[in-house]
PDB file of N, CA and C in Angstrom:
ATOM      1  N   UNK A   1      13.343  -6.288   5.909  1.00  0.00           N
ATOM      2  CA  UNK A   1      12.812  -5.424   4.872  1.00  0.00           C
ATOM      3  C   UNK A   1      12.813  -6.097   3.506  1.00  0.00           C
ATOM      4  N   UNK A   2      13.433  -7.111   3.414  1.00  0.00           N
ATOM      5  CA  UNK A   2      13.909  -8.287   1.763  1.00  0.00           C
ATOM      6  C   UNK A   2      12.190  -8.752   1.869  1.00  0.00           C
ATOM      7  N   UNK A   3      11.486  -9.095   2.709  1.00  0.00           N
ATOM      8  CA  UNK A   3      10.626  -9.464   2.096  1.00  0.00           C
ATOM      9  C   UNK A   3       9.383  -8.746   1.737  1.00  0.00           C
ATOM     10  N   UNK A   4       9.038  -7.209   2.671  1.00  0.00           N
ATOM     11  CA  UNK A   4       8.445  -6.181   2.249  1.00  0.00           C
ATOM     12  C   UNK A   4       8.672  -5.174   0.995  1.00  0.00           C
ATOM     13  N   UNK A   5       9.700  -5.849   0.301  1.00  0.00           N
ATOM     14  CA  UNK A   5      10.435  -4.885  -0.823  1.00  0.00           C
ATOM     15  C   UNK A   5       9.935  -6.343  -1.576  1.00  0.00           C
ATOM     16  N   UNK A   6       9.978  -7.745  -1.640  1.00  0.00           N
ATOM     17  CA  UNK A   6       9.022  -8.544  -2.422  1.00  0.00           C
ATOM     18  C   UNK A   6       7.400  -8.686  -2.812  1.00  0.00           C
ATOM     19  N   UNK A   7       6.813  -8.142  -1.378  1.00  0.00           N
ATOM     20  CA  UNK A   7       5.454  -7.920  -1.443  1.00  0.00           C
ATOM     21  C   UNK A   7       4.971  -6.854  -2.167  1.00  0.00           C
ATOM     22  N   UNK A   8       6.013  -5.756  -2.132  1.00  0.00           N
ATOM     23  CA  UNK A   8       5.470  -4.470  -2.954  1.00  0.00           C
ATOM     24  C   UNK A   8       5.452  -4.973  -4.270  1.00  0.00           C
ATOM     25  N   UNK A   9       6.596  -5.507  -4.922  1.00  0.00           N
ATOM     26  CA  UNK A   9       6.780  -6.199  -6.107  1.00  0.00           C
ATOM     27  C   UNK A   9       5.519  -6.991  -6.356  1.00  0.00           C
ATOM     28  N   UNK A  10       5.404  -7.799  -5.678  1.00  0.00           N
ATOM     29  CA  UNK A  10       4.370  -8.292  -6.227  1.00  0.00           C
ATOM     30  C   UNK A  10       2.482  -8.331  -6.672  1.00  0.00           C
ATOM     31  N   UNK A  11       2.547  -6.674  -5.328  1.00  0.00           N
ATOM     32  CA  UNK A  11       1.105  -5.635  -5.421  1.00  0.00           C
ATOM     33  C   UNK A  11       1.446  -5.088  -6.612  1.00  0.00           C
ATOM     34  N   UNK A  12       2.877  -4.806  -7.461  1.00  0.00           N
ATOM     35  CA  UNK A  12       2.674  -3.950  -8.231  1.00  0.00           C
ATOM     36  C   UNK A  12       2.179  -4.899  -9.393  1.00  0.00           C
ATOM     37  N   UNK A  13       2.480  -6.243  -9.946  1.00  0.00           N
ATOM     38  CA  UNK A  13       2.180  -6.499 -10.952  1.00  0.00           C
ATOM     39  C   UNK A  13       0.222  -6.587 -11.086  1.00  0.00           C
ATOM     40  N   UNK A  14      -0.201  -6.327 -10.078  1.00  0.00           N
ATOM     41  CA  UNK A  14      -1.717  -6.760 -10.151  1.00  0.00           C
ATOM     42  C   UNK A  14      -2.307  -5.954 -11.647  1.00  0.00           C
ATOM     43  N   UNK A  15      -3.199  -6.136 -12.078  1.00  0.00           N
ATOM     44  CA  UNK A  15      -3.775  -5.320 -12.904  1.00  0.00           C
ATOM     45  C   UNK A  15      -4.361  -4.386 -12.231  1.00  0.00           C
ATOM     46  N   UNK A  16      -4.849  -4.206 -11.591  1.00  0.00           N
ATOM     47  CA  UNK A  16      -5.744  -3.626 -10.955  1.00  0.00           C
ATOM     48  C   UNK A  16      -6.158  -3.663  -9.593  1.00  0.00           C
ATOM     49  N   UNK A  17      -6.659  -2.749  -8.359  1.00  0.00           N
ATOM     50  CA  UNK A  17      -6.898  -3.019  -7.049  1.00  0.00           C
ATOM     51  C   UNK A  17      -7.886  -3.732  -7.028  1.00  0.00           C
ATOM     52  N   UNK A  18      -7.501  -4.495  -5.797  1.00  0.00           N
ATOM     53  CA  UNK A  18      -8.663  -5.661  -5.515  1.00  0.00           C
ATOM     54  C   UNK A  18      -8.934  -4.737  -3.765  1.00  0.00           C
ATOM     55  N   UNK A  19     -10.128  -5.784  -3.287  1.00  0.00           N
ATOM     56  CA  UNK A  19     -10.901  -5.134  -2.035  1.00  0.00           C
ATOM     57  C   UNK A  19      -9.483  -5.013  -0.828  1.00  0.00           C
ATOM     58  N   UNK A  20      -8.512  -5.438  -1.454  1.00  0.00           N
ATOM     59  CA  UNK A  20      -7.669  -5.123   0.209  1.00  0.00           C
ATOM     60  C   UNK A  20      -6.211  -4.806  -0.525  1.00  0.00           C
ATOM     61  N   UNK A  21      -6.710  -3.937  -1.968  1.00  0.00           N
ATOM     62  CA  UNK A  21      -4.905  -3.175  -2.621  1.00  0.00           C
ATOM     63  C   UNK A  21      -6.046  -2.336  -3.053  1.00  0.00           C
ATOM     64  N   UNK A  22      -5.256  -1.204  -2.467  1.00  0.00           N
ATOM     65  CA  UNK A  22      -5.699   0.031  -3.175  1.00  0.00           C
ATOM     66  C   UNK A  22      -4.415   0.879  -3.518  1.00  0.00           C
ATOM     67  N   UNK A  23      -4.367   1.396  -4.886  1.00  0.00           N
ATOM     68  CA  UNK A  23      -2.748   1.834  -5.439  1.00  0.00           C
ATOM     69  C   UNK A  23      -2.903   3.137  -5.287  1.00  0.00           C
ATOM     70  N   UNK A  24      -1.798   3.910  -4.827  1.00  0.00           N
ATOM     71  CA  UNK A  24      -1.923   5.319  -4.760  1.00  0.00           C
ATOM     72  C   UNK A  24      -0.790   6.002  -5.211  1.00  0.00           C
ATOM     73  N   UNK A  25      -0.670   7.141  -5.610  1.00  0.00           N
ATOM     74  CA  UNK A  25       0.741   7.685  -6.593  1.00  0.00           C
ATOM     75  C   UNK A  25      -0.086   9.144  -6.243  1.00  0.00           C
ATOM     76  N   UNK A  26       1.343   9.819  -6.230  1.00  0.00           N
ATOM     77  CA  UNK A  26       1.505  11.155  -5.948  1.00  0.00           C
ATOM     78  C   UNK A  26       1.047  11.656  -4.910  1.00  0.00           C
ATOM     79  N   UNK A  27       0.968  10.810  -3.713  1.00  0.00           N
ATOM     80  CA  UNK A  27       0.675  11.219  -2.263  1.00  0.00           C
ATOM     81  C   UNK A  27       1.895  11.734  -1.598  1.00  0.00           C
ATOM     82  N   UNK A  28       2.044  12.688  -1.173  1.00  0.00           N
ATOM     83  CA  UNK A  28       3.486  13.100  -0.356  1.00  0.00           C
ATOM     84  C   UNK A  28       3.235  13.992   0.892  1.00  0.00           C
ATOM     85  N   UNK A  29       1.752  13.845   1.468  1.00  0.00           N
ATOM     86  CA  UNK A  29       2.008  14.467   2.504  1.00  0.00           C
ATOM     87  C   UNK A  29       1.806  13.381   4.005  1.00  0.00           C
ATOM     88  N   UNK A  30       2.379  13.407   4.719  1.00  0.00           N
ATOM     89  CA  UNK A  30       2.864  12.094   5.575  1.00  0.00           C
ATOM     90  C   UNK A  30       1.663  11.808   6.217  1.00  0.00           C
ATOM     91  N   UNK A  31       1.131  12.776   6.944  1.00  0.00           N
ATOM     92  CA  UNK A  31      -0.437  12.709   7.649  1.00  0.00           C
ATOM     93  C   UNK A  31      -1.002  11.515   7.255  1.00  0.00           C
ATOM     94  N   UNK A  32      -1.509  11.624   5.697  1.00  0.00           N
ATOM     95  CA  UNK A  32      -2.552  11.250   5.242  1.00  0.00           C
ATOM     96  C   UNK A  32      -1.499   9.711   4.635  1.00  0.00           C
ATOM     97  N   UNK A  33      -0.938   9.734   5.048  1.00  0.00           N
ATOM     98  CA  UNK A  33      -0.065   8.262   4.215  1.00  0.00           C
ATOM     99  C   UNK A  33       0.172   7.771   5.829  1.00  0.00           C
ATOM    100  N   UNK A  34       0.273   8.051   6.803  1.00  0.00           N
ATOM    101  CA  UNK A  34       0.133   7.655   8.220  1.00  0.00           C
ATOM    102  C   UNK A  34      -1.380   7.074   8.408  1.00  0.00           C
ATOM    103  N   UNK A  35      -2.544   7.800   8.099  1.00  0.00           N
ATOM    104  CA  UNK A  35      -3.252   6.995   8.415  1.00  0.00           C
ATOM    105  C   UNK A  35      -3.915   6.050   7.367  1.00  0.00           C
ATOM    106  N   UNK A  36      -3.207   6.389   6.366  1.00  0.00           N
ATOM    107  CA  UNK A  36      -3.554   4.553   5.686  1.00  0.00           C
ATOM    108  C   UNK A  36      -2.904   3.861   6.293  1.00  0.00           C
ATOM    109  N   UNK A  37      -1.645   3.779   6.299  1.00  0.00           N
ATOM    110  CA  UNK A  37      -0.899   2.709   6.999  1.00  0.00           C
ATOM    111  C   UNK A  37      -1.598   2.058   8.251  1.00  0.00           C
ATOM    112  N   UNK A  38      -2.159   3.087   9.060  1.00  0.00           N
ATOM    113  CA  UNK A  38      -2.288   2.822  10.196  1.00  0.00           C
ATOM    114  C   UNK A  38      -4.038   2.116  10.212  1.00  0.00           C
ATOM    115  N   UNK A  39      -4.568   2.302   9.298  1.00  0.00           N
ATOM    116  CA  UNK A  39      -5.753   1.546   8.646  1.00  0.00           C
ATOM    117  C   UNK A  39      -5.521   0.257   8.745  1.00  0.00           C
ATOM    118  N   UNK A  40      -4.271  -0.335   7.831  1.00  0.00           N
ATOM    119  CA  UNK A  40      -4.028  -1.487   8.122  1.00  0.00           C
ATOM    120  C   UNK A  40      -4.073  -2.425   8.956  1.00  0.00           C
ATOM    121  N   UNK A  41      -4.129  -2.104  10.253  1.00  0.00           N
ATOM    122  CA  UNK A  41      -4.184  -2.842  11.417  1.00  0.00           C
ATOM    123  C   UNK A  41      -5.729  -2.853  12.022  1.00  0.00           C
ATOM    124  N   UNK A  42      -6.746  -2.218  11.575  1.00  0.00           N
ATOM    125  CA  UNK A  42      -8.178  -2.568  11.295  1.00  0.00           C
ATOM    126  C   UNK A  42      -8.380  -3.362  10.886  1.00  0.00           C
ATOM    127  N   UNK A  43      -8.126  -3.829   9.529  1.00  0.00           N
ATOM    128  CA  UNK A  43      -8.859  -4.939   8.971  1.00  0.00           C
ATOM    129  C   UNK A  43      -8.497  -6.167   9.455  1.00  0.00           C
TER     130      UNK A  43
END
């Protein structure tokens, strides 16, 4: 998990989302944060 707690760190300094960071805040219902995650393994 030491290095997924570095990667977040380092999505956060971006300025801005690029085509494969998209930033999201104030999402709290699990559903819909399940299937982003699970998006991930598409691309």
């Amino acid at each position: 998990m030491e290095n997924l707690d570095l990667l977040v760190k380092e999505f956060c300094k971006l300025p801005d989302e690029t085509g494969w960071v998209e930033f999201k805040h104030n999402n709290d219902e699990p559903h819909m944060i399940g299937e982003d995650i699970s998006a991930l393994d598409t691309i």
